[in-house]
Protein backbone atom coordinates (compact mmCIF):
# COMPACT_ATOMS: atom_id res chain seq x y z
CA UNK A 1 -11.89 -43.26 -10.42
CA UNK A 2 -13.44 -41.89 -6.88
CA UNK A 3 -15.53 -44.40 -5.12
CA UNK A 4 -18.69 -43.18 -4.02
CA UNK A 5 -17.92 -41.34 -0.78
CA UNK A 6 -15.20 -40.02 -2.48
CA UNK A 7 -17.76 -38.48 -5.37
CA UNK A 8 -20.07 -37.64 -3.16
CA UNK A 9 -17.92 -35.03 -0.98
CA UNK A 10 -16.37 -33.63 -4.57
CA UNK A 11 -20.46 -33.29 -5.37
CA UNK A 12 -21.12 -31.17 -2.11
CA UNK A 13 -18.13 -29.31 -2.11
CA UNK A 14 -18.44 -28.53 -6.43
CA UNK A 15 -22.37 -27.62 -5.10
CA UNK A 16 -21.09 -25.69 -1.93
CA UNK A 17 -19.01 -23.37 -4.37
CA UNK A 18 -21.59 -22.73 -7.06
CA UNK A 19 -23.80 -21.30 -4.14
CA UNK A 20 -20.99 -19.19 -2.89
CA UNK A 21 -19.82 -17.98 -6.49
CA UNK A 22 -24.00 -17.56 -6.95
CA UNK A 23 -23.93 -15.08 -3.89
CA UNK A 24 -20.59 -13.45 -4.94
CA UNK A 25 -22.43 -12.14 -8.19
CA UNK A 26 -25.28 -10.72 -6.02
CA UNK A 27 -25.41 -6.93 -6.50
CA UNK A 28 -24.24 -4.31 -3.87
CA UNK A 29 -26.78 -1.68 -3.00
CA UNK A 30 -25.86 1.48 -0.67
CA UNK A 31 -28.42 3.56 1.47
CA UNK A 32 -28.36 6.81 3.02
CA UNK A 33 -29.98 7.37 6.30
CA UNK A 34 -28.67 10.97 7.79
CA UNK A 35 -25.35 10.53 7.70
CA UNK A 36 -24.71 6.96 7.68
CA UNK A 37 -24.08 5.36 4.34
CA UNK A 38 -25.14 1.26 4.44
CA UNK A 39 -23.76 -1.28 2.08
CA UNK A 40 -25.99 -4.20 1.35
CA UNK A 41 -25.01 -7.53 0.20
CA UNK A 42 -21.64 -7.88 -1.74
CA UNK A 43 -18.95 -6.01 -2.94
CA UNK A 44 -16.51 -7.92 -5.02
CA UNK A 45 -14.52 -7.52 -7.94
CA UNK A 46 -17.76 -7.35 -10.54
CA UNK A 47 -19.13 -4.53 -8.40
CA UNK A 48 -16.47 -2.53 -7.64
CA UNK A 49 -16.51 0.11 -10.06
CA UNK A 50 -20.31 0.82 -9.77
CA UNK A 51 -20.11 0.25 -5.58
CA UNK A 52 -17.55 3.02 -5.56
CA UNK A 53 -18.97 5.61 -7.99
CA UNK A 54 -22.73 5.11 -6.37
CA UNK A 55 -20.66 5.61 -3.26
CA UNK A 56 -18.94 8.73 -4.34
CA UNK A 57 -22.07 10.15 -5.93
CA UNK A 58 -23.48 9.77 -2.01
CA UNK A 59 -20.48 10.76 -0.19
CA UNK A 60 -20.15 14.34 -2.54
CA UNK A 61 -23.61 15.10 -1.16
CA UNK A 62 -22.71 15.30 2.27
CA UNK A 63 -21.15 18.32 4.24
CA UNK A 64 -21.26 16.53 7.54
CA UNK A 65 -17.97 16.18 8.87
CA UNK A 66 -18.32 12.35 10.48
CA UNK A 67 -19.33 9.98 8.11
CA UNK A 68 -19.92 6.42 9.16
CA UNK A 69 -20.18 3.53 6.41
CA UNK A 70 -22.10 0.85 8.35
CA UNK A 71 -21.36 -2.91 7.09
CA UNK A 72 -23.79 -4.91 8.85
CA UNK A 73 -25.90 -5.40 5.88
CA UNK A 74 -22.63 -6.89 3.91
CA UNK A 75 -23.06 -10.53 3.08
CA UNK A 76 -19.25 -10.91 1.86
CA UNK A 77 -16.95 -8.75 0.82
CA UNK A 78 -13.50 -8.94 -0.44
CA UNK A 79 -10.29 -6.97 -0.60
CA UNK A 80 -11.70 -4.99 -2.91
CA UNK A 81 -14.48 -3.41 -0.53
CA UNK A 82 -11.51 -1.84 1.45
CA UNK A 83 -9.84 0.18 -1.95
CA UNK A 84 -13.51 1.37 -2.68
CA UNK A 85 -13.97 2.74 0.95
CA UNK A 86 -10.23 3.79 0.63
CA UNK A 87 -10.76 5.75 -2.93
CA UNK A 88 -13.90 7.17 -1.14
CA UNK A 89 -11.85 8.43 1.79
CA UNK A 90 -9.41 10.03 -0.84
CA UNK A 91 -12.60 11.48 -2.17
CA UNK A 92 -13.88 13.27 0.78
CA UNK A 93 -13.68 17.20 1.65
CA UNK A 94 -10.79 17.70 3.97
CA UNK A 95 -12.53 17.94 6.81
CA UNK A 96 -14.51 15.46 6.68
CA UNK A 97 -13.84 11.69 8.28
CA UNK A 98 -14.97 8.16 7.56
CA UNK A 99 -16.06 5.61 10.81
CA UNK A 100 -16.57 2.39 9.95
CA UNK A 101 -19.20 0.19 12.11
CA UNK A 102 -20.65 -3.41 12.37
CA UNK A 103 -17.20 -4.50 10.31
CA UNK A 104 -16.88 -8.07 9.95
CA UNK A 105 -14.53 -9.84 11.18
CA UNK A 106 -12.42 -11.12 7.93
CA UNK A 107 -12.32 -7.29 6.83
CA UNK A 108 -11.60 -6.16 10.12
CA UNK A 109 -8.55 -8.96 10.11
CA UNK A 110 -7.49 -7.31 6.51
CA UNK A 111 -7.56 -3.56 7.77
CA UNK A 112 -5.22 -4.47 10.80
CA UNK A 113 -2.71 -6.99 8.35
CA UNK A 114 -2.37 -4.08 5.99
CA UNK A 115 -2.18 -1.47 8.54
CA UNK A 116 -5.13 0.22 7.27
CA UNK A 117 -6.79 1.30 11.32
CA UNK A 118 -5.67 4.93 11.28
CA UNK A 119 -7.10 6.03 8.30
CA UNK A 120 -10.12 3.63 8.87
């Protein structure tokens, strides 16, 4: 059996990851201002589908040819946030671009390990 300290740090680490599984559930929501489509809270394997066909029903829309998808807004997102913006990119007219801004730092770590900065 755990002594107390021991209990106590299984407590705050079992309470640490209810609050982080909490936020992981929290919706996505994406906002168009000109041409500069904002994610808002979390993408993650719940969301996905819905993220990337609100996305898509956005990015058809548009007829500019620079497109930036700006991330600040994102309070986590996973793997799967880069195949939604990647399906979107697949998506777009041919010539039109995606730029990415405000990306944080664990994505931007992903895009570079899978080799993902020229088409992002």
């Amino acid at each position: 059996m755990p002594q107390v300290s021991e209990r106590f740090e299984l407590n705050k680490l079992a309470k640490q990851n209810r609050k982080s599984h909490e936020r992981d559930q929290a919706t996505a929501s994406l906002s168009l201002a000109g041409n500069t489509l904002s994610i808002n809270g979390s993408v993650h394997f719940d969301n996905a589908n819905i993220t990337y066909r609100d996305g898509k029903k956005i990015l058809d829309s548009l007829t500019a040819p620079l497109i930036t998808i700006d991330l600040a807004q994102l309070t986590q997102g996973h793997t799967v946030l880069l195949a939604v913006i990647v399906q979107w990119i697949r998506g777009l007219k041919s010539e039109q671009r995606i730029h990415l801004e405000n990306v944080p730092p664990k994505i931007q770590s992903i895009i570079q390990a899978s080799r993902l900065e020229e088409i992002l």
